[in-house]
Protein backbone atom coordinates (compact mmCIF):
# COMPACT_ATOMS: atom_id res chain seq x y z
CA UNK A 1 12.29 -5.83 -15.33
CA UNK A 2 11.98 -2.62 -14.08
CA UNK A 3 9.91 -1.84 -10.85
CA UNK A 4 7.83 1.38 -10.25
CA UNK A 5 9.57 2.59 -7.89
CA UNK A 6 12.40 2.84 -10.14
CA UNK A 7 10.35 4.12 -12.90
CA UNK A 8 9.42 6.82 -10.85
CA UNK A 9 12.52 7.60 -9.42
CA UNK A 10 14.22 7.81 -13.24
CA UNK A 11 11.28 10.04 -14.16
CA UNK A 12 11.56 12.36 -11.60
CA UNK A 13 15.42 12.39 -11.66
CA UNK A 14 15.03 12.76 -15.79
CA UNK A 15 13.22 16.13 -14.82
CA UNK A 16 15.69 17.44 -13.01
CA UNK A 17 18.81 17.26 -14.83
CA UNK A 18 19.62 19.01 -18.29
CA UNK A 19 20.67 18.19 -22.03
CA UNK A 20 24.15 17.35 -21.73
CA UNK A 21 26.53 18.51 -24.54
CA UNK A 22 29.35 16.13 -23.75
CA UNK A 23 30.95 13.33 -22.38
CA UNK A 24 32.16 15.29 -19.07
CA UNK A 25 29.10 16.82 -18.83
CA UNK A 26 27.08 13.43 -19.40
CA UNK A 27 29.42 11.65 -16.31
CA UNK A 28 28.57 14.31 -14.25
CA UNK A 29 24.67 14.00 -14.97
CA UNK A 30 25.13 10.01 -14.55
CA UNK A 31 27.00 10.30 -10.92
CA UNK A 32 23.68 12.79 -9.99
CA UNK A 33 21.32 10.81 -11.33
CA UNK A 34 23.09 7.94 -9.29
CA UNK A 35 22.77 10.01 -6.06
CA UNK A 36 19.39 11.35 -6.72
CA UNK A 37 18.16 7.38 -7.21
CA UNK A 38 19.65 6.08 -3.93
CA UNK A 39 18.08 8.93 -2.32
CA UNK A 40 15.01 8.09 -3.55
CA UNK A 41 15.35 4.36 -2.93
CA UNK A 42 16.43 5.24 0.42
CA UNK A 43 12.87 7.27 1.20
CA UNK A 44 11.12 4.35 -0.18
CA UNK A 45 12.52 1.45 2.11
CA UNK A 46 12.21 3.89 5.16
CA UNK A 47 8.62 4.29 4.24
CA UNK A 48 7.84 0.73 3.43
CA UNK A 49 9.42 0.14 6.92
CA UNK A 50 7.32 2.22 8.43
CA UNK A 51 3.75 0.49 6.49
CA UNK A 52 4.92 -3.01 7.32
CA UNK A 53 5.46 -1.43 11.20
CA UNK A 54 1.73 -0.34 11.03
CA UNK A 55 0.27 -2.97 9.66
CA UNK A 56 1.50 -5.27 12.13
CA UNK A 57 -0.26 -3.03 14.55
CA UNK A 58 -3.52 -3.45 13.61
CA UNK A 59 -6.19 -6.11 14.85
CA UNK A 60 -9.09 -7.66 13.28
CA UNK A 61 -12.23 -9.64 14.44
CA UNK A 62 -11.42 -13.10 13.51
CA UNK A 63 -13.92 -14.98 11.90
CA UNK A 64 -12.89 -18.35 14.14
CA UNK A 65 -12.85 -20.74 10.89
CA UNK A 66 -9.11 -21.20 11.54
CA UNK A 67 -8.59 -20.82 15.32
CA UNK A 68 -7.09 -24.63 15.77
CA UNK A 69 -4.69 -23.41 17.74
CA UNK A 70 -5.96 -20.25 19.59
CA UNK A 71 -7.39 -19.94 23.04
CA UNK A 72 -11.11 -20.05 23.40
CA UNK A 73 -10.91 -16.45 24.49
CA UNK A 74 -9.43 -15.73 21.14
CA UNK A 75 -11.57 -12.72 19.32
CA UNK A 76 -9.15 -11.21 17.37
CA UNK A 77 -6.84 -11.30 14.66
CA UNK A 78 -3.54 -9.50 13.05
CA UNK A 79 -4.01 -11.88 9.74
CA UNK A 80 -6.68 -10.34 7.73
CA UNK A 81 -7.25 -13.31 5.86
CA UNK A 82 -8.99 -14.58 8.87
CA UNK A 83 -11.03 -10.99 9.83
CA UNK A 84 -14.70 -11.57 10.07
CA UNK A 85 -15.60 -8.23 7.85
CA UNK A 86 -13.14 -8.87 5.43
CA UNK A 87 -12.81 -10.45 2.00
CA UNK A 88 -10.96 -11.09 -0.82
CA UNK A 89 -12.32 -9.26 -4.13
CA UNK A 90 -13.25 -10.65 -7.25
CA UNK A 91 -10.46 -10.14 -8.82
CA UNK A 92 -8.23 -12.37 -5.24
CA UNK A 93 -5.60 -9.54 -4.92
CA UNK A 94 -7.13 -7.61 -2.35
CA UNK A 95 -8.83 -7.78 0.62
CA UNK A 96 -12.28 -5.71 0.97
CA UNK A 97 -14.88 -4.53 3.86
CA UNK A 98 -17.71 -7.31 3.37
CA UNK A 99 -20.94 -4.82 2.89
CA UNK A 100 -24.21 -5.99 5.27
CA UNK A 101 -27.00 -5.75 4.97
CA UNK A 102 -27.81 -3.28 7.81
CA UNK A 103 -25.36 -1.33 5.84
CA UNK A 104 -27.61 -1.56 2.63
CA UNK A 105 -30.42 -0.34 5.06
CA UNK A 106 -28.93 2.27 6.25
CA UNK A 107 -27.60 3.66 3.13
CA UNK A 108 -31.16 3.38 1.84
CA UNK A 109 -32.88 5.49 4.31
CA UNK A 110 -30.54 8.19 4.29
CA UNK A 111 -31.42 8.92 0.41
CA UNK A 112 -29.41 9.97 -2.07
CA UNK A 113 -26.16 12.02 -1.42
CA UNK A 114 -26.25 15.93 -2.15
CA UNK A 115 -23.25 17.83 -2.70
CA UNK A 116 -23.86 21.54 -1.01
């Protein structure tokens, strides 16, 4: 099975490279093509590095339902499935903001949105 990241990598190195005529010409497309993926594999793990890096960094209230283990002092979280305004979606694959009811409020007495 092919992933997308190598769907889009073949796509965009498909655009780049021209009708070959014959079989020297075709080797030399395949060894660029070759190049141009691992380059573009390459970008993609440094960026994923970078995601997991940040995501790592960032804290949540925790919702103390599975603190068994964590100090009393213990307000926050990096495991959002233990956040306090966060939940998982209908559909289980991601996590969403949980919407209040202040927010509902709120949203209500500022009216309707205009674009100027």
């Amino acid at each position: 099975m092919i992933s997308e990241a190598d769907f889009i990598i073949y796509n965009t190195a498909k655009k780049r490279t021209k009708v070959c005529d014959n079989a020297e010409t075709d080797a030399q497309t395949i060894v660029s093509l070759e190049k141009e993926v691992r380059y573009y594999r390459n970008i993609i793990e440094q960026m994923e590095r970078v995601l997991v890096r940040n995501v790592e960094n960032i804290m949540f209230l925790c919702d103390r339902r599975a603190c068994d283990t964590c100090l009393k002092e213990c307000k926050h979280t990096s495991d959002i499935k233990h956040a306090e305004n966060f939940q998982l979606s209908m559909g289980g694959k991601r996590f969403i903001e949980k919407e209040t009811k202040a927010y509902f409020k709120a949203c209500q007495a500022a009216g309707p949105e205009r674009n100027t």
